[in-house]
PDB file of N, CA and C in Angstrom:
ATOM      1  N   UNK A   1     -40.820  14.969 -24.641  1.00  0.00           N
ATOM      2  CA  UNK A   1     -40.247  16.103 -23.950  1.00  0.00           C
ATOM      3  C   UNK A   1     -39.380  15.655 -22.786  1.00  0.00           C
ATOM      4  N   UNK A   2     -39.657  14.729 -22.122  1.00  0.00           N
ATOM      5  CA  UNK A   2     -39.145  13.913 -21.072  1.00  0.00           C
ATOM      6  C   UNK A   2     -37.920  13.421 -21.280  1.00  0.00           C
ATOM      7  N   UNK A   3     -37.732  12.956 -22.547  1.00  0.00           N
ATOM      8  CA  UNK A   3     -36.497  11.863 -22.859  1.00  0.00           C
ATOM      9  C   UNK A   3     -35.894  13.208 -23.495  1.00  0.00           C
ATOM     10  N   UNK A   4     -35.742  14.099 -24.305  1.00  0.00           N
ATOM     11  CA  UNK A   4     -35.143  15.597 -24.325  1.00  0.00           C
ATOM     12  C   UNK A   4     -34.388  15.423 -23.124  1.00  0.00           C
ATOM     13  N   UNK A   5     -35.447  15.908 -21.828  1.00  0.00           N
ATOM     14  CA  UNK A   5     -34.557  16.896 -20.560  1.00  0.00           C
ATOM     15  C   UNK A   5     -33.161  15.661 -20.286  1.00  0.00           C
ATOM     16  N   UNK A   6     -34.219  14.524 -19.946  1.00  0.00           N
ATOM     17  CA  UNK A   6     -32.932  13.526 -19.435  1.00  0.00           C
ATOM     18  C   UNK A   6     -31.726  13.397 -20.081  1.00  0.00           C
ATOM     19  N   UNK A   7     -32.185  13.590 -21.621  1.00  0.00           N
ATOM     20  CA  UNK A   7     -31.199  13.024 -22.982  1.00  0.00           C
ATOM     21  C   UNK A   7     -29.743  14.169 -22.845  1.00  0.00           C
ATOM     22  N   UNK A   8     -30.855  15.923 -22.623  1.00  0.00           N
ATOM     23  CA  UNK A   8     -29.935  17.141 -22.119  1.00  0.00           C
ATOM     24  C   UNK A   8     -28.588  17.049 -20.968  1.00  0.00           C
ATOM     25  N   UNK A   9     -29.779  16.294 -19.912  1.00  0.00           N
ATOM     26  CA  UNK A   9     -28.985  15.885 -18.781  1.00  0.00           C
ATOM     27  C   UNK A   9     -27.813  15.146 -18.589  1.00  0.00           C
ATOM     28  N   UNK A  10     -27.892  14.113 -20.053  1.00  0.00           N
ATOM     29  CA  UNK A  10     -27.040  13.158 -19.565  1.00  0.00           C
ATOM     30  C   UNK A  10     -25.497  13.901 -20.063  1.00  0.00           C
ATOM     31  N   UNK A  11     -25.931  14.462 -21.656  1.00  0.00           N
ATOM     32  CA  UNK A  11     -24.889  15.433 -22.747  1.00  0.00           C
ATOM     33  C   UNK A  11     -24.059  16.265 -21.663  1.00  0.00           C
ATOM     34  N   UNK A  12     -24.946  16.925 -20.888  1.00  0.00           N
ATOM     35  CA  UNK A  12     -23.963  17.985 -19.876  1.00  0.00           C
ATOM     36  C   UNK A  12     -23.741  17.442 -18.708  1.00  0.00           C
ATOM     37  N   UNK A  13     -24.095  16.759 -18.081  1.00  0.00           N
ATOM     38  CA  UNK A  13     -22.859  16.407 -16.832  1.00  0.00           C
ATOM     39  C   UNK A  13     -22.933  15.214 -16.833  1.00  0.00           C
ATOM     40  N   UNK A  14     -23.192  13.880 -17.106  1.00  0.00           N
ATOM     41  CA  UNK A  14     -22.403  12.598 -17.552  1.00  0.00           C
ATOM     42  C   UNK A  14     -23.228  11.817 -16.511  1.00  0.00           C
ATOM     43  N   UNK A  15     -23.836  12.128 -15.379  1.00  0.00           N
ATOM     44  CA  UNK A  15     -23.854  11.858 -13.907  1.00  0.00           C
ATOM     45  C   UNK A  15     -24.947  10.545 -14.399  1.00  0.00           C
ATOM     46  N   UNK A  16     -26.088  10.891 -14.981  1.00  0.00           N
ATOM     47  CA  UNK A  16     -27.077   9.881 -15.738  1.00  0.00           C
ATOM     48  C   UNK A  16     -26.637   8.421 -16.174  1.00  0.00           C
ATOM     49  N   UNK A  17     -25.595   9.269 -17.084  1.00  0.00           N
ATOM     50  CA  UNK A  17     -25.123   8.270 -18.055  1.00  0.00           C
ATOM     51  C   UNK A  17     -24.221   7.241 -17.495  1.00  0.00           C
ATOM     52  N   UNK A  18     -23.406   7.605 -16.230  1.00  0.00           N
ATOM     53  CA  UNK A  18     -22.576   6.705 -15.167  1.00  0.00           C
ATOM     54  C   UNK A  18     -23.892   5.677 -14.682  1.00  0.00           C
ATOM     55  N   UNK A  19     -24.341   6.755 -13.798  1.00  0.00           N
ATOM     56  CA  UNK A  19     -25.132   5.522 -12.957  1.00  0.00           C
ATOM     57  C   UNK A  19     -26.299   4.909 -13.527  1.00  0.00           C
ATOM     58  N   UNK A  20     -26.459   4.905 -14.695  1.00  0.00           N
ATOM     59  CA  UNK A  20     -27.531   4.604 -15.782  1.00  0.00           C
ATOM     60  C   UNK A  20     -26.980   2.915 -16.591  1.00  0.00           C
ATOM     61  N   UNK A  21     -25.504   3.360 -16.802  1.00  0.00           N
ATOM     62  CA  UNK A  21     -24.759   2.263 -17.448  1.00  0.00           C
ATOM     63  C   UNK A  21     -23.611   1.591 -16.914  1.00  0.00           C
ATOM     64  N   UNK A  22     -23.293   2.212 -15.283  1.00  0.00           N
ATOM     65  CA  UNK A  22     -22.461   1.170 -14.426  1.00  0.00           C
ATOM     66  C   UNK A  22     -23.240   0.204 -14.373  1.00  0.00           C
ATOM     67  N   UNK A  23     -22.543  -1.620 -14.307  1.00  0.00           N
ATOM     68  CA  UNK A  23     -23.675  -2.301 -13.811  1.00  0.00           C
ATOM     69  C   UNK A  23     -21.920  -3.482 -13.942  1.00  0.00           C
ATOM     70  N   UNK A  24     -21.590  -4.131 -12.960  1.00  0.00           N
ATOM     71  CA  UNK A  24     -20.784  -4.977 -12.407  1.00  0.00           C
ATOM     72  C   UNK A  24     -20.694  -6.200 -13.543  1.00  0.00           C
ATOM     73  N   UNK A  25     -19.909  -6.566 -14.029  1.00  0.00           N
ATOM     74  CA  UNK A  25     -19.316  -8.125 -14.878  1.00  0.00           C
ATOM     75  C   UNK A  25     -18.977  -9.000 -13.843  1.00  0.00           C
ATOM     76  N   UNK A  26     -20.107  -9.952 -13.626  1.00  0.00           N
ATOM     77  CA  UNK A  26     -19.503 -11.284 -12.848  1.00  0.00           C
ATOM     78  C   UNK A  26     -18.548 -11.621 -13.326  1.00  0.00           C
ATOM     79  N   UNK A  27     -18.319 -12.008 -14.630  1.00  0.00           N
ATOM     80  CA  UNK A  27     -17.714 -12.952 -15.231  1.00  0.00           C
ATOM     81  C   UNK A  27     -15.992 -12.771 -15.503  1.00  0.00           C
ATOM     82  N   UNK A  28     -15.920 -10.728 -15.353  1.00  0.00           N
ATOM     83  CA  UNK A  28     -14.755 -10.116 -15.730  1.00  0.00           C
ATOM     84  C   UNK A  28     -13.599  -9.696 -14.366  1.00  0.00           C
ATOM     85  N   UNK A  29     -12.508 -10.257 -15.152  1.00  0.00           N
ATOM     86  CA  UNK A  29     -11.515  -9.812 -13.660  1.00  0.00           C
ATOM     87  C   UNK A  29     -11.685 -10.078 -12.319  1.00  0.00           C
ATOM     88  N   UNK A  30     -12.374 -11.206 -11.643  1.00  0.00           N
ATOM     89  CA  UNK A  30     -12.930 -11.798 -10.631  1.00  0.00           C
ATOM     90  C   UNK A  30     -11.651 -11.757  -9.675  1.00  0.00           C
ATOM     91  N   UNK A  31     -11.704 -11.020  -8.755  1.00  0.00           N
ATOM     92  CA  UNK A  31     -10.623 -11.199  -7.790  1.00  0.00           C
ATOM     93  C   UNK A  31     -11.153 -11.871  -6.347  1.00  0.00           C
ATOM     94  N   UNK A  32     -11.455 -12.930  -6.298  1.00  0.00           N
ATOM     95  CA  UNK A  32     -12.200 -13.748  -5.184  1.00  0.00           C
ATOM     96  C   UNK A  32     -11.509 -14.617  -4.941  1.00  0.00           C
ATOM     97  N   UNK A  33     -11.014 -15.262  -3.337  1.00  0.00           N
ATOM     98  CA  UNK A  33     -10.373 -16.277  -2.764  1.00  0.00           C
ATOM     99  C   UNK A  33     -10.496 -17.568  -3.789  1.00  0.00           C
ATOM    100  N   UNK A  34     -11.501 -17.739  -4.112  1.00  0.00           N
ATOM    101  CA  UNK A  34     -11.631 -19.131  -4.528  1.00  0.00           C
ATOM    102  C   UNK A  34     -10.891 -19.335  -5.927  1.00  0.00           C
ATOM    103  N   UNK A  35     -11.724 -18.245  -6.976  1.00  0.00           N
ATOM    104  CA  UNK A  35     -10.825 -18.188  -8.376  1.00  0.00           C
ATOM    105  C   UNK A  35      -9.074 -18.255  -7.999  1.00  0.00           C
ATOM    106  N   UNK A  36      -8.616 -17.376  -7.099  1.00  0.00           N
ATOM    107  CA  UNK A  36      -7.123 -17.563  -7.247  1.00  0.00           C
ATOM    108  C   UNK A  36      -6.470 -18.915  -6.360  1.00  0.00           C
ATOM    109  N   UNK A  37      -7.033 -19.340  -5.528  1.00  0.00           N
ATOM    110  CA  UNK A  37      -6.902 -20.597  -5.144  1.00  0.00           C
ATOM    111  C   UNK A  37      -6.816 -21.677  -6.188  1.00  0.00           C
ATOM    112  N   UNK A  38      -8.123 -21.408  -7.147  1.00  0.00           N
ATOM    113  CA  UNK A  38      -7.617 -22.676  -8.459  1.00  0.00           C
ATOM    114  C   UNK A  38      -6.748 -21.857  -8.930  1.00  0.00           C
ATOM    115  N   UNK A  39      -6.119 -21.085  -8.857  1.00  0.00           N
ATOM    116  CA  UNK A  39      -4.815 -20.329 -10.359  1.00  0.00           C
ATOM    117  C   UNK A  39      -4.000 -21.288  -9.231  1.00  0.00           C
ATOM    118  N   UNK A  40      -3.707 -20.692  -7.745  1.00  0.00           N
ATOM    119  CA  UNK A  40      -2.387 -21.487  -7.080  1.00  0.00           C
ATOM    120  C   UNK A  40      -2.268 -23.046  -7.756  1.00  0.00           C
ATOM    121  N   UNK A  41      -3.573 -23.883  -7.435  1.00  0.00           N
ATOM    122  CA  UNK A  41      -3.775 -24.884  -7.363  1.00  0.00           C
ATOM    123  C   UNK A  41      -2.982 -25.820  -8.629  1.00  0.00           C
ATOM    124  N   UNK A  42      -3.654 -24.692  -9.585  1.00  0.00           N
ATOM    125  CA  UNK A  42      -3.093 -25.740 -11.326  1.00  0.00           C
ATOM    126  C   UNK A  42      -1.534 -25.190 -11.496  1.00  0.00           C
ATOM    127  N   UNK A  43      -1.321 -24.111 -10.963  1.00  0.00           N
ATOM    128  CA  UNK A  43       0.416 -23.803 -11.077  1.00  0.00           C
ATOM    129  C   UNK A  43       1.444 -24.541 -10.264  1.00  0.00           C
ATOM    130  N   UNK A  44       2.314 -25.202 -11.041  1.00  0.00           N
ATOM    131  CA  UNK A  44       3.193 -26.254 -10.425  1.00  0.00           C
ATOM    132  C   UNK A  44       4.287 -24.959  -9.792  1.00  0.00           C
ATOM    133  N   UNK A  45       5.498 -25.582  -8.985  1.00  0.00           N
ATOM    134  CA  UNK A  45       6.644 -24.957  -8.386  1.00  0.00           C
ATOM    135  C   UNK A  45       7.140 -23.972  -9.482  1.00  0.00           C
ATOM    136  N   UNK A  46       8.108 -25.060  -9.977  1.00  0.00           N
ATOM    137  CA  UNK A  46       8.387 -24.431 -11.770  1.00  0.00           C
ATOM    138  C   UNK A  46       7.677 -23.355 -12.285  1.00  0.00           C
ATOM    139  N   UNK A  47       6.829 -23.355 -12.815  1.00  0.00           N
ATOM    140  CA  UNK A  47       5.910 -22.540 -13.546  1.00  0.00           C
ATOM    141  C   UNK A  47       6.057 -20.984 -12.218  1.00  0.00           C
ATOM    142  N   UNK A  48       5.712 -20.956 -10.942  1.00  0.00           N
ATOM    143  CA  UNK A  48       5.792 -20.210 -10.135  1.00  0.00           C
ATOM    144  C   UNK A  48       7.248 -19.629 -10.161  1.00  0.00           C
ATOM    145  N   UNK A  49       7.956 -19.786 -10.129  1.00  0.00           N
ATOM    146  CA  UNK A  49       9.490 -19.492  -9.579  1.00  0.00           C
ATOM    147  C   UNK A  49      10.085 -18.659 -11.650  1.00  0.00           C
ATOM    148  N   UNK A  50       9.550 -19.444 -12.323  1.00  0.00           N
ATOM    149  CA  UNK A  50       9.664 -18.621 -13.378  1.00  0.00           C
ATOM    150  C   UNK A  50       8.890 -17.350 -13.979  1.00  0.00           C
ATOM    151  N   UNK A  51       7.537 -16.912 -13.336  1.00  0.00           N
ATOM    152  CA  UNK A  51       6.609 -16.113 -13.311  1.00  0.00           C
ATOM    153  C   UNK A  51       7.419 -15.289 -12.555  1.00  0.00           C
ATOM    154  N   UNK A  52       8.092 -15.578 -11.437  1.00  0.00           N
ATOM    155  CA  UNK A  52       8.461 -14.749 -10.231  1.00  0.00           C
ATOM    156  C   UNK A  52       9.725 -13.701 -10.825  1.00  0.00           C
ATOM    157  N   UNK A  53      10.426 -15.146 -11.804  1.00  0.00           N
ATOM    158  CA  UNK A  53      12.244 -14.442 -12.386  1.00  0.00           C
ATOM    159  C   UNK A  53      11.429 -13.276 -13.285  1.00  0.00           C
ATOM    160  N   UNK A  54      10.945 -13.472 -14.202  1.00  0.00           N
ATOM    161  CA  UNK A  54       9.976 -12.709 -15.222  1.00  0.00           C
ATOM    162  C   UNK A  54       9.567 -11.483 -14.617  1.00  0.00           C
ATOM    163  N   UNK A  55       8.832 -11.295 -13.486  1.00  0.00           N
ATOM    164  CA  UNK A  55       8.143 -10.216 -12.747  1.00  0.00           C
ATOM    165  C   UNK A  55       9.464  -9.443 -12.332  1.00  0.00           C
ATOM    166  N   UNK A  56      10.186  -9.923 -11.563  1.00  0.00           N
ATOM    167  CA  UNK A  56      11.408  -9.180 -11.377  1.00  0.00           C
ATOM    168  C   UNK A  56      11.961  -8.816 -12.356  1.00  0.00           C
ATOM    169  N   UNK A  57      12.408  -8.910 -13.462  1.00  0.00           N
ATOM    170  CA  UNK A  57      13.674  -8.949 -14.356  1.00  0.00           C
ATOM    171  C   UNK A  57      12.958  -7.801 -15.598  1.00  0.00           C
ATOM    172  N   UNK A  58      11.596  -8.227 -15.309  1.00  0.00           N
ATOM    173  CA  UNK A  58      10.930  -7.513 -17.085  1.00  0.00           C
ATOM    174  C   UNK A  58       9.980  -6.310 -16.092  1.00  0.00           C
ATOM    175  N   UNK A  59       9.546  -6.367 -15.204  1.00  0.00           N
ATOM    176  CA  UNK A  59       8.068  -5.596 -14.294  1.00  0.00           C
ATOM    177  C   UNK A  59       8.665  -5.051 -13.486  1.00  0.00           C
ATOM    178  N   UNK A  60       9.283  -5.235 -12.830  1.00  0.00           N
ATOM    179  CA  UNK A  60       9.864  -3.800 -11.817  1.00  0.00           C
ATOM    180  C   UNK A  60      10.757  -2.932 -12.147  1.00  0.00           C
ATOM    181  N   UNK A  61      10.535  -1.750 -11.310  1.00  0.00           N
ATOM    182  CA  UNK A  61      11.472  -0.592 -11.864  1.00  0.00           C
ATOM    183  C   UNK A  61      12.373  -0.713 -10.964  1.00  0.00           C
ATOM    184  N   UNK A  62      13.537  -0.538 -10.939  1.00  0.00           N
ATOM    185  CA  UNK A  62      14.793  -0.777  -9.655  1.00  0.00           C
ATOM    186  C   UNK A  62      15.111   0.814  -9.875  1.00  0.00           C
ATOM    187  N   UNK A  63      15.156   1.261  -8.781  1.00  0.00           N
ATOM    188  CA  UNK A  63      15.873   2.282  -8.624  1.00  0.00           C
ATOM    189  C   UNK A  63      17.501   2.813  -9.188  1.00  0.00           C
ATOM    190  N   UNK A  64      17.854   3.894  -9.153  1.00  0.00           N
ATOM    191  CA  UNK A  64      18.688   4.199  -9.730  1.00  0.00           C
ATOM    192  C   UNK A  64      19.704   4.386  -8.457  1.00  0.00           C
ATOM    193  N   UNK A  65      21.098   4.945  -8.762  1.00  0.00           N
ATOM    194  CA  UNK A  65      22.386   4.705  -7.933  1.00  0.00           C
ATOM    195  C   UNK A  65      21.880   5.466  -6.676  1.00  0.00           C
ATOM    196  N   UNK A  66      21.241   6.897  -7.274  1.00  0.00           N
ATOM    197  CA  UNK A  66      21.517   7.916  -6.667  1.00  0.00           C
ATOM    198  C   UNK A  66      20.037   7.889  -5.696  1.00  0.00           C
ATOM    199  N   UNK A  67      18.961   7.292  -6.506  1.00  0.00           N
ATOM    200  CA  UNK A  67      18.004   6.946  -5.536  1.00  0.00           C
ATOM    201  C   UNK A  67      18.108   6.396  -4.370  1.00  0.00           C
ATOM    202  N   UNK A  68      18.922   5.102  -4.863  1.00  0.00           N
ATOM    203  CA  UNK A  68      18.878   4.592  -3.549  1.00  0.00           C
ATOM    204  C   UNK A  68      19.835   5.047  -2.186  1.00  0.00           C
ATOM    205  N   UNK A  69      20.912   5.621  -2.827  1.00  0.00           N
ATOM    206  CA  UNK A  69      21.630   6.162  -1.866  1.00  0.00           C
ATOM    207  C   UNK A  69      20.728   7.725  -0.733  1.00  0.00           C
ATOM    208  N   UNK A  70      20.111   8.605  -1.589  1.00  0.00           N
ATOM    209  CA  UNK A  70      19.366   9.412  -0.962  1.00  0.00           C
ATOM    210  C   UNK A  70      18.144   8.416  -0.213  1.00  0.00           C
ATOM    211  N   UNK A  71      17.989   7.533  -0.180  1.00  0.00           N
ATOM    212  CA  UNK A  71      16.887   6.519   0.589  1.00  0.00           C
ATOM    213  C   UNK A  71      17.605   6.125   1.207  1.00  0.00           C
ATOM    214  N   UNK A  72      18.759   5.850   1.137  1.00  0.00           N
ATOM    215  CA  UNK A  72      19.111   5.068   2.411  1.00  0.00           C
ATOM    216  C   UNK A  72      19.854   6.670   3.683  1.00  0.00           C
ATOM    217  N   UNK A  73      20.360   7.394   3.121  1.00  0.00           N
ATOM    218  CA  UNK A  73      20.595   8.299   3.765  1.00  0.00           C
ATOM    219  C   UNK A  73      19.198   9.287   4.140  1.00  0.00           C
ATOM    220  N   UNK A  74      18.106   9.199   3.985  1.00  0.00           N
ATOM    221  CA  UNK A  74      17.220   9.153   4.847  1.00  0.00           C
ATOM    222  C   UNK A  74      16.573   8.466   5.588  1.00  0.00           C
ATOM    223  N   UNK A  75      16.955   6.913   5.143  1.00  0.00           N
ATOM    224  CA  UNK A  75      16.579   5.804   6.918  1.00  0.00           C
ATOM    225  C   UNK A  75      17.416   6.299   7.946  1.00  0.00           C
ATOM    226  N   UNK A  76      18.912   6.102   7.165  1.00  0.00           N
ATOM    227  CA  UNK A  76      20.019   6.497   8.382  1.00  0.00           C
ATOM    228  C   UNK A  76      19.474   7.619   9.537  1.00  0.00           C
ATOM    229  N   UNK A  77      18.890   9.193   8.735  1.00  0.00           N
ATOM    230  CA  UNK A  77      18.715   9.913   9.275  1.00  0.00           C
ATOM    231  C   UNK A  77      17.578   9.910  10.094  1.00  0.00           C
ATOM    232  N   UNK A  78      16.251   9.121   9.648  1.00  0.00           N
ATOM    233  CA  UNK A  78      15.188   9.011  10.658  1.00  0.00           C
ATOM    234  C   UNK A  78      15.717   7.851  11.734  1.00  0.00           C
ATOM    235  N   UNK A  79      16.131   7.257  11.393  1.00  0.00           N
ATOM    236  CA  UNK A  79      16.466   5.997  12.645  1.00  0.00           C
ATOM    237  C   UNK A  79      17.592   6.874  13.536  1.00  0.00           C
ATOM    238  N   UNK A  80      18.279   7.456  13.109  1.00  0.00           N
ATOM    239  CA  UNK A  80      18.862   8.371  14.291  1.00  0.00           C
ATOM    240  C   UNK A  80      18.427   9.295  14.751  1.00  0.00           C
ATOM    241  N   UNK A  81      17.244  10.023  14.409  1.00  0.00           N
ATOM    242  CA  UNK A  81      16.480  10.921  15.234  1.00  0.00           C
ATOM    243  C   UNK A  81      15.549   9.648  16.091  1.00  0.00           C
ATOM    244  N   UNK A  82      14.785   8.609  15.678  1.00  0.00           N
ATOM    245  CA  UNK A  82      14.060   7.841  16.252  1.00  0.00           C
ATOM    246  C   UNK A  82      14.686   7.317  17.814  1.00  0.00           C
ATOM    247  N   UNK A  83      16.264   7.174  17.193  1.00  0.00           N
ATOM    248  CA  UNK A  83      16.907   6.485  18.422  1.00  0.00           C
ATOM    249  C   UNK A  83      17.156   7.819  19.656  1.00  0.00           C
ATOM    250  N   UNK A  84      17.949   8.986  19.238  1.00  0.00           N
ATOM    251  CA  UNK A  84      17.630  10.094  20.014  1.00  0.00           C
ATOM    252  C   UNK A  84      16.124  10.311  21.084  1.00  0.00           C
ATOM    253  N   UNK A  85      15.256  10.045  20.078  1.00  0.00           N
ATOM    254  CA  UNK A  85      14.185  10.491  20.745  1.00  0.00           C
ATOM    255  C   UNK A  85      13.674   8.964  22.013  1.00  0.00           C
ATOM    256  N   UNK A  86      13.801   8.148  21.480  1.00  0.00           N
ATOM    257  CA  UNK A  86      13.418   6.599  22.609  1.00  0.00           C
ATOM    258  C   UNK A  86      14.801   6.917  24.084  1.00  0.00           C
ATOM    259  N   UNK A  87      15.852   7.585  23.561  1.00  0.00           N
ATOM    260  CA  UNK A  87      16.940   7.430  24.547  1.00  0.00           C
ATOM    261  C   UNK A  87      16.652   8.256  25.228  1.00  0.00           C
ATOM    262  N   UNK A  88      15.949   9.928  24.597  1.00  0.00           N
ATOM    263  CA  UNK A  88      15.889  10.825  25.536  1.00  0.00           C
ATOM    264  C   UNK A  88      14.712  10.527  26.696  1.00  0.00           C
ATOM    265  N   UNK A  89      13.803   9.646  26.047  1.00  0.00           N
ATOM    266  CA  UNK A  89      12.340   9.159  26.661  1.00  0.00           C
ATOM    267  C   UNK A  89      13.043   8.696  27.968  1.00  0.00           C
ATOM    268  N   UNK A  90      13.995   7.180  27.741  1.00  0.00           N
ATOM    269  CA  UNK A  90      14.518   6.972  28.442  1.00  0.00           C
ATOM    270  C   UNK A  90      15.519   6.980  29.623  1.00  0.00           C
ATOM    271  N   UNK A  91      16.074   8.360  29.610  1.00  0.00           N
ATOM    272  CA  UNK A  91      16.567   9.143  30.505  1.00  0.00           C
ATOM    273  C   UNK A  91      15.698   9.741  31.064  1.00  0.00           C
ATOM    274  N   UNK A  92      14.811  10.353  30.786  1.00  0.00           N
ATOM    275  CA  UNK A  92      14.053  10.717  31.935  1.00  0.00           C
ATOM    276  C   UNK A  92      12.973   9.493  32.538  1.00  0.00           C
ATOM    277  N   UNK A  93      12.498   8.898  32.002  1.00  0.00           N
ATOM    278  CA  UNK A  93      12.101   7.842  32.607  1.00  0.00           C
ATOM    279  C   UNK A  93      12.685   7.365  33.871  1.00  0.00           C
ATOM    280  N   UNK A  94      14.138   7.191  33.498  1.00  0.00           N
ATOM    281  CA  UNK A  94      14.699   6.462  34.376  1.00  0.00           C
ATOM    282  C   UNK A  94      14.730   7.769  35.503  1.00  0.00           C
ATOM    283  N   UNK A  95      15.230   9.036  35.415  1.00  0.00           N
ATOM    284  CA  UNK A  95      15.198   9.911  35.939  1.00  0.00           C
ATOM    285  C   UNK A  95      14.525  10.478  37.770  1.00  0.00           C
ATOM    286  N   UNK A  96      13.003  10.400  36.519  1.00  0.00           N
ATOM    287  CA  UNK A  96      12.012  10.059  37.115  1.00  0.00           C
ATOM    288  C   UNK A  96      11.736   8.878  38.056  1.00  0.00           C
ATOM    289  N   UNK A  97      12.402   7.679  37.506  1.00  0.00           N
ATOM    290  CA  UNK A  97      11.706   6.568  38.897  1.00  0.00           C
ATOM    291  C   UNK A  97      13.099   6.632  39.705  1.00  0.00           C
ATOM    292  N   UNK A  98      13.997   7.262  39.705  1.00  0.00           N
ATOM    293  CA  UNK A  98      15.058   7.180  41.012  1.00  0.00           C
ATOM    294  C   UNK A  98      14.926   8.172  41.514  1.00  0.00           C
ATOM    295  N   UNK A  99      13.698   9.432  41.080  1.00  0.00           N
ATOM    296  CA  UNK A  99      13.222  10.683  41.963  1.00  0.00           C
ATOM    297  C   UNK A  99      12.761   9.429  42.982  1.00  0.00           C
ATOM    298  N   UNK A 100      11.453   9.222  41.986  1.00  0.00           N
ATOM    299  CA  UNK A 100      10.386   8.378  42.948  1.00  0.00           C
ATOM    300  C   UNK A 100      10.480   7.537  44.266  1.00  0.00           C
ATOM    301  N   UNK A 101      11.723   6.702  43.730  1.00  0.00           N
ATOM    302  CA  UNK A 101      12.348   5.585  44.307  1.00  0.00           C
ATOM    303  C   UNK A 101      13.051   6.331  45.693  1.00  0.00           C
ATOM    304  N   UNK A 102      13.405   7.474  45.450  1.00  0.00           N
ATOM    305  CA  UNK A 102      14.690   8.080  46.957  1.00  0.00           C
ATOM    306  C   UNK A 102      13.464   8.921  47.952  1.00  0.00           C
ATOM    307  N   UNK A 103      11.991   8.569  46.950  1.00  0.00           N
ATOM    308  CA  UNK A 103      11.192   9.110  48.098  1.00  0.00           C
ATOM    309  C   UNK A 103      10.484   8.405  48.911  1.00  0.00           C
ATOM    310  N   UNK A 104      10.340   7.509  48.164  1.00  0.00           N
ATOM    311  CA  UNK A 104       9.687   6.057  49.066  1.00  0.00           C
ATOM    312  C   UNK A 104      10.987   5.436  49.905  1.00  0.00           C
ATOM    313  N   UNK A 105      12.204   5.809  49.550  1.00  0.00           N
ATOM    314  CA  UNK A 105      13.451   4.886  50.489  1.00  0.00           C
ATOM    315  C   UNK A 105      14.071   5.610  51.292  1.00  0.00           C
TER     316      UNK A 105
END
């Protein structure tokens, strides 16, 4: 009757059956300092610099004309509000310490 409810349990919401049959692979996909240290280690220059042409040329997506132009015409536009806003900081800053300054002088 026992192995029923659980067996019920696991059929309708899965929750059992996750934490019942998660359980970690040492052996699989190891992403640890040391394992990729020997990958650096046995890969010569060569071998690196051609992995690299490969990754670029076949693995990335490059943007298109129009992408990049709407990206760059929104740096343009935040770096000129950014600069507005540090200059306006800076006018009153300065503002402010030649109040300061004509009261102490």
């Amino acid at each position: 009757m026992e192995t029923q409810c659980i067996a019920s349990l696991q059929k309708n919401t899965g929750v059992a059956q996750l934490v019942e049959h998660w359980s970690p692979k040492p052996g699989v996909g190891s992403s640890s300092l040391s394992s990729r240290a020997k990958l650096i280690s046995k890969m010569n220059i060569k071998g690196y610099f051609q992995e690299s042409f490969t990754e670029l040329v076949h693995k990335v997506t490059w943007p298109t004309w129009s992408e990049l132009q709407n990206s760059a015409v929104l740096v343009m536009v935040a770096t000129l509000i950014i600069a507005l806003i540090v200059a306006g900081m800076d006018l009153i800053f300065s503002r402010a310490m030649e109040f300061i300054y004509s009261l102490l002088y």
